[in-house]
N, C-alpha and C. Protein backbone atom coordinates (compact mmCIF):
# COMPACT_ATOMS: atom_id res chain seq x y z
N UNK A 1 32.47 -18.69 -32.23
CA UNK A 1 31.94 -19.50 -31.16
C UNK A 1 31.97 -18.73 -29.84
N UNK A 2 33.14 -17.92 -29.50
CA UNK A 2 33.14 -17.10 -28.20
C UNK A 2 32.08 -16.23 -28.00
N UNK A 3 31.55 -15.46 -29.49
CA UNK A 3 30.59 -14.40 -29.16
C UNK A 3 29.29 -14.95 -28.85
N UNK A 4 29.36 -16.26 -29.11
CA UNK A 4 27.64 -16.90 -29.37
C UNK A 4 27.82 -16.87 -27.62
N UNK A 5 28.68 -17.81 -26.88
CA UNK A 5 28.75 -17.44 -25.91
C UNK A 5 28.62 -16.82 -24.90
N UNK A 6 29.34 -15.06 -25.56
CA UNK A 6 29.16 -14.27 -24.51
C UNK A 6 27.68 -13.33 -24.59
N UNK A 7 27.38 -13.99 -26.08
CA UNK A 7 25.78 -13.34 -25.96
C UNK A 7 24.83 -14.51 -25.13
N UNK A 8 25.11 -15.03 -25.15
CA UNK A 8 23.91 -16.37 -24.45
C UNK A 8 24.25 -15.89 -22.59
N UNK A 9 25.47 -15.68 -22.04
CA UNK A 9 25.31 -15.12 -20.92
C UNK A 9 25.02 -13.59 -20.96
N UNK A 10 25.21 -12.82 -21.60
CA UNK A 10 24.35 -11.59 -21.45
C UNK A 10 22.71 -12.07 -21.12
N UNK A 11 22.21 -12.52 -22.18
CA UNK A 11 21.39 -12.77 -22.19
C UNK A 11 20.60 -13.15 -20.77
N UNK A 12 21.51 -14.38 -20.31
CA UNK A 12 21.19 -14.90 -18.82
C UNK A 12 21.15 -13.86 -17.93
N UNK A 13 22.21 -12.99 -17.77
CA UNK A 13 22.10 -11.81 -17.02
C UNK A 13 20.94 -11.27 -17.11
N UNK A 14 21.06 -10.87 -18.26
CA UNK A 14 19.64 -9.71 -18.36
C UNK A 14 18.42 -10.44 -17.63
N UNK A 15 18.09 -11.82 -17.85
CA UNK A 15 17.15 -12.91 -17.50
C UNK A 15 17.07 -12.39 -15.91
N UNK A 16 18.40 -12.74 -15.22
CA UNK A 16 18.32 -13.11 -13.62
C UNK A 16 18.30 -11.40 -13.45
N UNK A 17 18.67 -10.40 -14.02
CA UNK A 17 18.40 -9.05 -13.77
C UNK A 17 17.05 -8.64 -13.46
N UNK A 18 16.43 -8.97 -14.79
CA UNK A 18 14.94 -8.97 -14.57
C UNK A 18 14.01 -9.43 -14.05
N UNK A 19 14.12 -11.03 -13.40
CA UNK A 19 13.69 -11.58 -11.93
C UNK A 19 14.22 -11.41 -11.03
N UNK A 20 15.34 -10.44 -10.21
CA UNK A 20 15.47 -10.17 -9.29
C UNK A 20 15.01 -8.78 -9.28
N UNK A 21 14.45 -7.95 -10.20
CA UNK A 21 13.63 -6.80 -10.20
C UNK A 21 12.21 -6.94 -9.76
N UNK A 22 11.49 -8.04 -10.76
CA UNK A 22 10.34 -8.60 -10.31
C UNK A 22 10.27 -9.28 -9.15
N UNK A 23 11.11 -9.81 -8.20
CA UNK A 23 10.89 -10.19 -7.10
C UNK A 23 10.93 -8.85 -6.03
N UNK A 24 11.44 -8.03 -5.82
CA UNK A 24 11.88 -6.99 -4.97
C UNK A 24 10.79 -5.39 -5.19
N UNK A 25 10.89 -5.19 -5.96
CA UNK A 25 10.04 -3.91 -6.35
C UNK A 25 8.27 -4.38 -6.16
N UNK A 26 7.77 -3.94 -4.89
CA UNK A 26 6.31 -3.63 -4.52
C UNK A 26 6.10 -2.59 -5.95
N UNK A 27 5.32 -3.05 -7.15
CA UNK A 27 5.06 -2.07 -8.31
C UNK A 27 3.54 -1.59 -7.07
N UNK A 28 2.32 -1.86 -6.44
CA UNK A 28 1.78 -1.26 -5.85
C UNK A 28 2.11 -0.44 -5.20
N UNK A 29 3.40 -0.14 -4.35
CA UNK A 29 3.55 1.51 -3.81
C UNK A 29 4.86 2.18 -4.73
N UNK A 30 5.17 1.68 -5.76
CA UNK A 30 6.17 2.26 -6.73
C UNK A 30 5.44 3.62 -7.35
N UNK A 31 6.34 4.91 -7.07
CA UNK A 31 5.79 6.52 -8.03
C UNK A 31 4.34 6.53 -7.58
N UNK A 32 3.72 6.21 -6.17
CA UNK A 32 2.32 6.15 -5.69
C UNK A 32 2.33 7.51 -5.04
N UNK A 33 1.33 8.66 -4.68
CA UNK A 33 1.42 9.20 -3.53
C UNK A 33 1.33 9.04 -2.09
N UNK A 34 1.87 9.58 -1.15
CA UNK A 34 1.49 8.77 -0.12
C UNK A 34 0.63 9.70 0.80
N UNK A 35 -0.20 9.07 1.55
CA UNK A 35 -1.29 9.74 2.61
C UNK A 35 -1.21 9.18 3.92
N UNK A 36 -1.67 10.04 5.04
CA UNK A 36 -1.75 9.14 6.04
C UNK A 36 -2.94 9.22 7.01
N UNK A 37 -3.11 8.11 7.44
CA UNK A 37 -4.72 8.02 8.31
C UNK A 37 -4.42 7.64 9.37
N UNK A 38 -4.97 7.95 10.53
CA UNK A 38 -5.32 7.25 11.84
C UNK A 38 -6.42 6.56 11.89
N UNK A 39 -6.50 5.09 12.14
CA UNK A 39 -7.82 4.18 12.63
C UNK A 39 -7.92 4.53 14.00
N UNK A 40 -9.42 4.97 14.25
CA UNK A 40 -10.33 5.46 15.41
C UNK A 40 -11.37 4.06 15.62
N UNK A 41 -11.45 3.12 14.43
CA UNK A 41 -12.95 2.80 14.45
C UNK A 41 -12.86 1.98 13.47
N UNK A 42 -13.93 0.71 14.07
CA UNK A 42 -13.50 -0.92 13.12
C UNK A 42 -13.90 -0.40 11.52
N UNK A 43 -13.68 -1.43 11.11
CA UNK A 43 -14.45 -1.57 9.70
C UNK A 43 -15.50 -1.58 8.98
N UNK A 44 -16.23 -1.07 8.11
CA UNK A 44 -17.62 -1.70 8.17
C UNK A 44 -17.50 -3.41 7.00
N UNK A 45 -17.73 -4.10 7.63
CA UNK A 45 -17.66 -5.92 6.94
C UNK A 45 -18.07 -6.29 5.84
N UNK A 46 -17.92 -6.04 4.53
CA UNK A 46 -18.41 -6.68 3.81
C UNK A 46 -18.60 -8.34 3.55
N UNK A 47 -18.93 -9.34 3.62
CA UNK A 47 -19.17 -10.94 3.36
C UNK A 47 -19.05 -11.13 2.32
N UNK A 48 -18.41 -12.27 1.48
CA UNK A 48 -18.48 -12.78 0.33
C UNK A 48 -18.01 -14.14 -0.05
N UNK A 49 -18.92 -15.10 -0.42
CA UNK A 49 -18.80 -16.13 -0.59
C UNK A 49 -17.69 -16.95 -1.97
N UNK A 50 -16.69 -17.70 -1.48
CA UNK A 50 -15.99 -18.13 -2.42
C UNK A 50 -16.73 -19.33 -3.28
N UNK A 51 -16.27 -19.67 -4.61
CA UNK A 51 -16.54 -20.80 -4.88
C UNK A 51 -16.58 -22.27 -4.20
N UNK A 52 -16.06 -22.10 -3.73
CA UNK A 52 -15.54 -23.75 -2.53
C UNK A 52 -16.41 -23.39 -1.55
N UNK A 53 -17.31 -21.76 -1.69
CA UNK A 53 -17.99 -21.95 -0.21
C UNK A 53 -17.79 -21.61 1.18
N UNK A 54 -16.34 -21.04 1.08
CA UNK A 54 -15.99 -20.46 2.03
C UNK A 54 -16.02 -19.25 2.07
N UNK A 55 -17.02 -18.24 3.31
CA UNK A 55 -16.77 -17.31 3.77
C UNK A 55 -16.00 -16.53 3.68
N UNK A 56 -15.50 -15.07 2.89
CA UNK A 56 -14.62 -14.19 3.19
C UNK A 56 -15.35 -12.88 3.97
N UNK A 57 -14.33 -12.12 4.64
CA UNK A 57 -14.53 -11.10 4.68
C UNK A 57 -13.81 -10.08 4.62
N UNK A 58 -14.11 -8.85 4.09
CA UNK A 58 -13.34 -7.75 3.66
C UNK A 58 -13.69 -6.60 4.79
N UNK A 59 -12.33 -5.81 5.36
CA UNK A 59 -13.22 -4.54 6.18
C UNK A 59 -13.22 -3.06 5.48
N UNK A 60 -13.77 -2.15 5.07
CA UNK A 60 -13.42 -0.91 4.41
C UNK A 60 -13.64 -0.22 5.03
N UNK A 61 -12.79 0.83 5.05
CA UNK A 61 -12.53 2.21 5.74
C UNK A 61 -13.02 3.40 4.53
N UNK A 62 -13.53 4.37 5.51
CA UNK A 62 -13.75 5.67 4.47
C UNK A 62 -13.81 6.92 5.47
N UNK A 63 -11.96 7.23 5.48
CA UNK A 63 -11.74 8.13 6.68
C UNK A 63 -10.64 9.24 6.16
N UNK A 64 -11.07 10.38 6.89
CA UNK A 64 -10.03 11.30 6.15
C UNK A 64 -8.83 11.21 5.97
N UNK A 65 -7.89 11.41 4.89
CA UNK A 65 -6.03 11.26 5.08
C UNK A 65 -6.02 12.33 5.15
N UNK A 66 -4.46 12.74 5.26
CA UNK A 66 -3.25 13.79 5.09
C UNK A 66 -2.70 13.38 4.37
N UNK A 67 -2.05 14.30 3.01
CA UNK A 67 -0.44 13.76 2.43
C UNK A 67 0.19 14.27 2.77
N UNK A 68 1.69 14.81 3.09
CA UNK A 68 2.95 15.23 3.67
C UNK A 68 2.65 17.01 3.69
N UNK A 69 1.76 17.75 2.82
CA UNK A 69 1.81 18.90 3.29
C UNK A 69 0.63 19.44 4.02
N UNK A 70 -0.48 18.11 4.75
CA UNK A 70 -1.50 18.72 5.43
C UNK A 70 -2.73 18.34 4.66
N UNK A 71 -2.60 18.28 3.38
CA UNK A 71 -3.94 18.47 2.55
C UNK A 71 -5.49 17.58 2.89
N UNK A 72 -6.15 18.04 3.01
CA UNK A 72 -7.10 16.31 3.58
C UNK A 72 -7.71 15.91 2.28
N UNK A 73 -8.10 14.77 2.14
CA UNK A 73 -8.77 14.54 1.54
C UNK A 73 -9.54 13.00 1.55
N UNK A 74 -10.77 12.73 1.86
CA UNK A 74 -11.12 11.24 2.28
C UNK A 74 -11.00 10.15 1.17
N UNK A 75 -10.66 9.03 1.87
CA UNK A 75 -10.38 7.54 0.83
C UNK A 75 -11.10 6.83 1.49
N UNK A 76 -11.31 5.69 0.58
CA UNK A 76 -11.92 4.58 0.89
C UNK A 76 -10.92 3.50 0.37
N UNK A 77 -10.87 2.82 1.49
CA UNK A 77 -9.62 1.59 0.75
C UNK A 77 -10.51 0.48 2.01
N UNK A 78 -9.89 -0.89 1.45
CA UNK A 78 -10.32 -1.99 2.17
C UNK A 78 -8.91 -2.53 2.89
N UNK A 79 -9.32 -3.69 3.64
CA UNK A 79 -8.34 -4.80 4.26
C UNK A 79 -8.64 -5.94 4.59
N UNK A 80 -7.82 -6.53 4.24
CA UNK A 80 -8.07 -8.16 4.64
C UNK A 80 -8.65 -8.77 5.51
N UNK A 81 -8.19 -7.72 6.89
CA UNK A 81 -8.33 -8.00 8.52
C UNK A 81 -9.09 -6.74 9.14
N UNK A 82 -9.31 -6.46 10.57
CA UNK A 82 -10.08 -5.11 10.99
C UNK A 82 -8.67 -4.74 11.22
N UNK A 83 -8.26 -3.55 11.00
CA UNK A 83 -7.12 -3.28 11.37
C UNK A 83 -6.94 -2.57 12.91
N UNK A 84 -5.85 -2.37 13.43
CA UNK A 84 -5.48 -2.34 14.67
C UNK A 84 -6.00 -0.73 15.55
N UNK A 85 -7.37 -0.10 16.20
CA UNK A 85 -7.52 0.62 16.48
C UNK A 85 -6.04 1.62 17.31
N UNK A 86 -6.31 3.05 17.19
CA UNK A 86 -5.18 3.90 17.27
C UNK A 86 -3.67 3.14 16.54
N UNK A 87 -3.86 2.84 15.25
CA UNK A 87 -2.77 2.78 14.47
C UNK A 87 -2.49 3.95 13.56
N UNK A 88 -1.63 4.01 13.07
CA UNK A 88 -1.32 5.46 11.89
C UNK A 88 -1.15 4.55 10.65
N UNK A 89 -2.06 4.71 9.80
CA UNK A 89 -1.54 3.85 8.44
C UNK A 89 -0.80 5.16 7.21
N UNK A 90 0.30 4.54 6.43
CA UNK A 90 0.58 5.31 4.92
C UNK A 90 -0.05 4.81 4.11
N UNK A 91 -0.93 5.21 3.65
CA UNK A 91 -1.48 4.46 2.31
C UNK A 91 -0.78 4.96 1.00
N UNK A 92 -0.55 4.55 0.20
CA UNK A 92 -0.34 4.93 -0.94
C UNK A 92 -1.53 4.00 -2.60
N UNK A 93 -1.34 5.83 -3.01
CA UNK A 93 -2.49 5.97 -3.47
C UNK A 93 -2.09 6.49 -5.21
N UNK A 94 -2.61 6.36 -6.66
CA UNK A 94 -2.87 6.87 -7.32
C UNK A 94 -3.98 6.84 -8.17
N UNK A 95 -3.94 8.03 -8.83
CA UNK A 95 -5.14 8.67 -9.54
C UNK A 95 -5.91 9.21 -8.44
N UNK A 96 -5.27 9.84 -7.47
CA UNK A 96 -6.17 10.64 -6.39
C UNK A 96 -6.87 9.85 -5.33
N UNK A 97 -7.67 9.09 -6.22
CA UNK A 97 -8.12 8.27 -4.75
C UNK A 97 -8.61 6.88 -4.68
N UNK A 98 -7.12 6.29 -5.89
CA UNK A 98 -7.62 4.18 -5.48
C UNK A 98 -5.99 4.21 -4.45
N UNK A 99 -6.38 3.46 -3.47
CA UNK A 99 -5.49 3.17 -2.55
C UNK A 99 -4.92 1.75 -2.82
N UNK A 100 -3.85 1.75 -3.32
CA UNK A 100 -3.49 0.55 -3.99
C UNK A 100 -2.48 -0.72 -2.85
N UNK A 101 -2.33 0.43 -1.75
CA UNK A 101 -0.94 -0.12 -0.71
C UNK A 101 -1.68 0.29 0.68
N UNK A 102 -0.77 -0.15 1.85
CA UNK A 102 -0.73 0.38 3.24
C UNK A 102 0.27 -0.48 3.82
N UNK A 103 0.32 0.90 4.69
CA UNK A 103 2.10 0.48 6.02
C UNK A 103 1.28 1.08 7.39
N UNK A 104 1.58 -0.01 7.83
CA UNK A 104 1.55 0.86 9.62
C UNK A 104 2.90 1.09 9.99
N UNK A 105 2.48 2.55 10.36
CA UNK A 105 3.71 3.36 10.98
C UNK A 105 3.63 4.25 11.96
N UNK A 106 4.76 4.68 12.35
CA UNK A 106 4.59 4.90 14.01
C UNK A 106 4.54 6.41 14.10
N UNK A 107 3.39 7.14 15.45
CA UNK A 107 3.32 8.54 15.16
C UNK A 107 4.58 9.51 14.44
N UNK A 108 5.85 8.90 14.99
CA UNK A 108 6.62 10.18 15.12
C UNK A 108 7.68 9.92 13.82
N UNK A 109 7.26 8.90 12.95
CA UNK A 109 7.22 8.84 11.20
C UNK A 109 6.35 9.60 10.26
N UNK A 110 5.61 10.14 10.86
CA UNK A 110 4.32 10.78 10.08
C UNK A 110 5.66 12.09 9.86
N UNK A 111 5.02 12.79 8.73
CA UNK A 111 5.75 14.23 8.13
C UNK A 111 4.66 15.04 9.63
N UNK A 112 6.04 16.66 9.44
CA UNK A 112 5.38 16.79 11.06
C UNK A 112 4.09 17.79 10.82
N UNK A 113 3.50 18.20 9.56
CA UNK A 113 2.45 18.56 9.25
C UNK A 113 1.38 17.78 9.59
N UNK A 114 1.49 16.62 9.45
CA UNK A 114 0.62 15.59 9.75
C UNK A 114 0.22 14.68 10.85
N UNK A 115 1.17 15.18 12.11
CA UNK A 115 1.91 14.82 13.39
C UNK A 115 0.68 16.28 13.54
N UNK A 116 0.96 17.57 13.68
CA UNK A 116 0.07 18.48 14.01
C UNK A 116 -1.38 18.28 13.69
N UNK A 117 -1.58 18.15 12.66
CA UNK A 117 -3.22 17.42 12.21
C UNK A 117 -3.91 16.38 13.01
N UNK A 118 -3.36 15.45 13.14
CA UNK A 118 -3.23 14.33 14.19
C UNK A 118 -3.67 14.71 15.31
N UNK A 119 -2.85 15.32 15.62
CA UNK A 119 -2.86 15.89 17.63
C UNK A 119 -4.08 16.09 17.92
N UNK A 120 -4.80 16.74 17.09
CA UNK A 120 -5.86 17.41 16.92
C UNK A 120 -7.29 16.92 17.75
């Protein structure tokens, strides 16, 4: 009877282990690369109509990044909102170039390869 026990709370453990993993871990910027962009310039708007009829809109960017050693290379990722002109975004990105995440962050967080690129 004790072991049935102490397997039924293992068990629970493992349970509340594994929803407090799934609550906490962003799997979108988990083992992602990361890049970074400066916004110069709004969005271009895509429109799209929901079922109920309501209006969305999406803004997409397609502007050059940096990843941490300089490299450029352009993405196209979207956002919910126009995002905030002269901001520095991290995007994180895999398979090269679906941008699955973004952080606004502040110039002097950028890697300083990318702080020099920047200046520019």
């Amino acid at each position: 009877m004790k072991k049935v026990f102490v397997g039924i709370g293992a068990l629970f453990l493992l349970f509340v282990a594994g929803l407090v993993v799934l609550m906490t871990v962003d799997f979108n910027r988990l083992n992602k690369e990361a890049y970074y962009v400066h916004i110069t310039t709004d969005g271009d708007i895509e429109e799209y109509k929901l079922d109920s009829g309501k209006i969305m809109k999406m803004y997409w960017y397609e502007i050059p990044a940096y990843d941490e050693n300089g490299k450029e290379q352009t993405l196209k990722f979207s956002a919910q909102k126009n995002l905030r002109h002269d901001a520095y975004m991290k995007l994180y990105v895999k398979k090269e170039t679906e941008v699955t995440s973004y952080d606004e962050v502040k110039f002097n967080e950028l890697p300083a390869k990318v702080q020099e690129l920047m200046k520019k």
